[in-house]
Structures are given as structure tokens and as C-alpha cells.
C-alpha atoms as a PDB file:
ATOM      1  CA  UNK A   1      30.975 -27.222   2.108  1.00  0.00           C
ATOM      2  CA  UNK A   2      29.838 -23.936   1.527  1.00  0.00           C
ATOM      3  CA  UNK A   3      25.907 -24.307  -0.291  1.00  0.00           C
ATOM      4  CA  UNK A   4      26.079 -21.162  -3.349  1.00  0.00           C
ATOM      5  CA  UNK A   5      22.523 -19.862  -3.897  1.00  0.00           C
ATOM      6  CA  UNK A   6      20.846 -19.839  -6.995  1.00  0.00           C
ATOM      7  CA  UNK A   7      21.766 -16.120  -9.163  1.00  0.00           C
ATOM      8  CA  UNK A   8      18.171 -15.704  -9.245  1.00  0.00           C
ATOM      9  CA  UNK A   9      17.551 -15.661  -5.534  1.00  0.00           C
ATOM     10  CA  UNK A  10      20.921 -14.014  -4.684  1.00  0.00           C
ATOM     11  CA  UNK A  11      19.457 -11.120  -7.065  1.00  0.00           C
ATOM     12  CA  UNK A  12      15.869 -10.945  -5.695  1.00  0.00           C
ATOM     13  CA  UNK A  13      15.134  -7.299  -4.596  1.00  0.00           C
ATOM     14  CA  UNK A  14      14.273  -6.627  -0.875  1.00  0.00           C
ATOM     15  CA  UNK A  15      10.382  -6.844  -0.515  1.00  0.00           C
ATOM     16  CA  UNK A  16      10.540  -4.136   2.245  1.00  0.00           C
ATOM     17  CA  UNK A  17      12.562  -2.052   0.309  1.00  0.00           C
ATOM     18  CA  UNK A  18      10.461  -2.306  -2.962  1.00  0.00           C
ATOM     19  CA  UNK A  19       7.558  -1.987  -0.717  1.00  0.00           C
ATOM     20  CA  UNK A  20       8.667   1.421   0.712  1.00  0.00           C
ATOM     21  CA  UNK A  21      10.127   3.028  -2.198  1.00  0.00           C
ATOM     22  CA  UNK A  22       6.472   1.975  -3.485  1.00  0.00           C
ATOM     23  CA  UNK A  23       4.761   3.949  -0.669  1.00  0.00           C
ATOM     24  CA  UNK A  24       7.158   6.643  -0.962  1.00  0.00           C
ATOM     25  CA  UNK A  25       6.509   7.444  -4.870  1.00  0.00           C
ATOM     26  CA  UNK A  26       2.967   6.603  -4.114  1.00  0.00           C
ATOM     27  CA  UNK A  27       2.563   9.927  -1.689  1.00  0.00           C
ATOM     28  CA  UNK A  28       4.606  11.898  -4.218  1.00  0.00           C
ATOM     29  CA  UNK A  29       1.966  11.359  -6.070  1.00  0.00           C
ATOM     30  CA  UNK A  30      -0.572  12.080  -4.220  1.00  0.00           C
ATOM     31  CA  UNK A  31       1.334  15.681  -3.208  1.00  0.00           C
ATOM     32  CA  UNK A  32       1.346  16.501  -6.989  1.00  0.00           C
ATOM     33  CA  UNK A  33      -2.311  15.685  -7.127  1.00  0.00           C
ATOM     34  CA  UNK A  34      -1.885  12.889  -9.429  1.00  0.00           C
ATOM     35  CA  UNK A  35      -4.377  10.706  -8.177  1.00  0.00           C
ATOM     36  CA  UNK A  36      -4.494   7.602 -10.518  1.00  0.00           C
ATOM     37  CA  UNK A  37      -0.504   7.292 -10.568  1.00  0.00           C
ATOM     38  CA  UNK A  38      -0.646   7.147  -6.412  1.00  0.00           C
ATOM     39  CA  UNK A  39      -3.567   4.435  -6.915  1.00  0.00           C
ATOM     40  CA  UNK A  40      -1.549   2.596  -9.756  1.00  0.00           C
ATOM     41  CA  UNK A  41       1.671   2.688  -7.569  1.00  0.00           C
ATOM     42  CA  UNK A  42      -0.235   1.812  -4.226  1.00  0.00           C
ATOM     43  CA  UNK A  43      -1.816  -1.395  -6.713  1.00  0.00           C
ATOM     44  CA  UNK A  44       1.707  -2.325  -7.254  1.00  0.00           C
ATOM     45  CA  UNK A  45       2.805  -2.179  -3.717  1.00  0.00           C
ATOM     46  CA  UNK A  46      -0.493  -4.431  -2.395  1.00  0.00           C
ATOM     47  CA  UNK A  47       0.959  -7.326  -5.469  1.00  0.00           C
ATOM     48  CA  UNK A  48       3.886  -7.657  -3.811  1.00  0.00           C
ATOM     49  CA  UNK A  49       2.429  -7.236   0.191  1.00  0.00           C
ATOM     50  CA  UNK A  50      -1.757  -8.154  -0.764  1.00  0.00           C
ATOM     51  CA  UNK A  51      -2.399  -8.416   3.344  1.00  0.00           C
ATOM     52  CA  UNK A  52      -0.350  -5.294   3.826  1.00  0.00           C
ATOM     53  CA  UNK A  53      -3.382  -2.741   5.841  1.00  0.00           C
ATOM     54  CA  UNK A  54      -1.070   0.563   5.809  1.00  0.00           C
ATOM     55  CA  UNK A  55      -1.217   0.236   1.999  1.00  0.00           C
ATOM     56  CA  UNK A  56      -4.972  -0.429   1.974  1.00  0.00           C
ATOM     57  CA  UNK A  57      -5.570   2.899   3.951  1.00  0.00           C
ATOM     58  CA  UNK A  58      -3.652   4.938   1.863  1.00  0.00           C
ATOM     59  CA  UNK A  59      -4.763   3.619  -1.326  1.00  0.00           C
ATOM     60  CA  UNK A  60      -8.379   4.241   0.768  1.00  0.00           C
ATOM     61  CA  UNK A  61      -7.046   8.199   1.473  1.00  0.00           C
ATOM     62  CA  UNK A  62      -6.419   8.601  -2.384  1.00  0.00           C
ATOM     63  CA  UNK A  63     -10.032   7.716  -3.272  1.00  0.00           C
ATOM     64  CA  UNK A  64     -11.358   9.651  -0.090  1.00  0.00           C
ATOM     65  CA  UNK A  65      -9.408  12.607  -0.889  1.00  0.00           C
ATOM     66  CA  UNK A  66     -11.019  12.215  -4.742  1.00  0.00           C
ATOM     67  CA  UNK A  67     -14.188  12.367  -2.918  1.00  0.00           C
ATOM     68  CA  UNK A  68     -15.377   8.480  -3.882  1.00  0.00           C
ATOM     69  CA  UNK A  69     -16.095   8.102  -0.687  1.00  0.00           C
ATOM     70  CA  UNK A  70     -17.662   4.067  -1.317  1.00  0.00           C
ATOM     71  CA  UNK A  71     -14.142   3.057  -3.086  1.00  0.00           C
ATOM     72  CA  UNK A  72     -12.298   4.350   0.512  1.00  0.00           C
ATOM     73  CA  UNK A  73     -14.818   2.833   2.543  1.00  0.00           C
ATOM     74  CA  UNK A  74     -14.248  -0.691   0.662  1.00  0.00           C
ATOM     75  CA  UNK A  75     -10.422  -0.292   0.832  1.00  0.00           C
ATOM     76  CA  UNK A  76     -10.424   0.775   4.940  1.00  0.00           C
ATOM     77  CA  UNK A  77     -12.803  -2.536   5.668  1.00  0.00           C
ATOM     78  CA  UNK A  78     -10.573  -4.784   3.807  1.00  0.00           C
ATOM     79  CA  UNK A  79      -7.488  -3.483   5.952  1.00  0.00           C
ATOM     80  CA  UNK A  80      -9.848  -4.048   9.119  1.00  0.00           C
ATOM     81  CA  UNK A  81     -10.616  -7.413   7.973  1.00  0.00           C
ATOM     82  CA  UNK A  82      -6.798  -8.382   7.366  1.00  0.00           C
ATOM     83  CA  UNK A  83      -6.272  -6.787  11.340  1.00  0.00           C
ATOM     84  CA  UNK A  84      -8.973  -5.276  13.379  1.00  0.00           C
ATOM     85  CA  UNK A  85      -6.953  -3.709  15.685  1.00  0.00           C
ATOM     86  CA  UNK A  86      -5.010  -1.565  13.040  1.00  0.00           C
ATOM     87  CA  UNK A  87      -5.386   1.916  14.635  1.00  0.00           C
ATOM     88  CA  UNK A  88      -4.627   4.196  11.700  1.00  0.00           C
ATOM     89  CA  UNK A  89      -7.743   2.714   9.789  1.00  0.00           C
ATOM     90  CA  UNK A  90      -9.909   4.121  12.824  1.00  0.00           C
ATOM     91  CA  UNK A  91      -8.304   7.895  12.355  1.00  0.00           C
ATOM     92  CA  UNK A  92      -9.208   7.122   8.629  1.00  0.00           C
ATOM     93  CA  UNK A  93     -13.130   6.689   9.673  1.00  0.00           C
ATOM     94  CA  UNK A  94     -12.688   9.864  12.822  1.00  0.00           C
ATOM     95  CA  UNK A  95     -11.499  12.298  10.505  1.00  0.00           C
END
């Protein structure tokens, strides 16, 4: 017997999809300048992934590239408190 799932679940958007197409506008954003969209869209993206530390540097590039330099610090050491080893958050600090 063949188990039907539920039309909510069956209907449930792909989180890694959503994710990227969130990342995606997000840096759109960002090209056009539009600062507090890119942060608004990379908020979005981190309440569907919270532990997500790709999305916690970029949303910490946005407020670096604004110049609020403490904001992009805070984001960049919660991504390397979620993983350590996450490489791009050290070219974040270098550069």
C-alpha cells in the first residue's frame, strides 16, 4: 500500500532552492547598491538556514562594505562560532 503524503508537505518549497534564489537576489542587491534590501533578503535567508556561515559573511560584507565595520565584525564571529574552520570568513578578516 502505497502511503500519499500530506498536500502540505508534498507542496513545501525546496529549502536549498529558496535559500539560493535568496542569496542570489541578495547580491543583486548589493550590485545596485541597495544595501538594506541585500540585508533584509540575507535576514530572510538566515530564518530559513539560522546556522548557515556563507550567509552570515555576506550579510557581514554588506555592513563592511557600508563601512559599519562593528555590525560585520559581529556577523563574521557568529559564522566562526557556528564552524571555525569556515575559510571564506578568514578572507573576510585578510582583506
Amino acid at each position: 500500500m502505497q502511503r500519499k503524503l500530506p498536500e502540505a508537505i508534498r507542496n513545501m518549497p525546496n529549502l536549498k532552492e529558496m535559500r539560493a534564489v535568496g542569496i542570489e537576489l541578495s547580491a543583486k542587491k548589493v550590485l545596485d547598491e541597495d544595501y538594506e534590501e541585500a540585508k533584509r533578503l540575507f535576514a530572510k535567508v538566515l530564518e530559513i538556514s539560522p546556522n548557515d556561515a556563507h550567509v552570515l559573511c555576506l550579510l557581514a560584507n554588506v555592513f563592511i562594505i557600508e563601512g559599519n565595520f562593528k555590525k560585520g565584525e559581529k556577523w563574521i564571529n557568529k559564522a566562526f562560532s557556528i564552524n571555525p574552520d569556515y575559510s571564506w570568513a578568514y578572507h573576510n578578516i585578510l582583506t
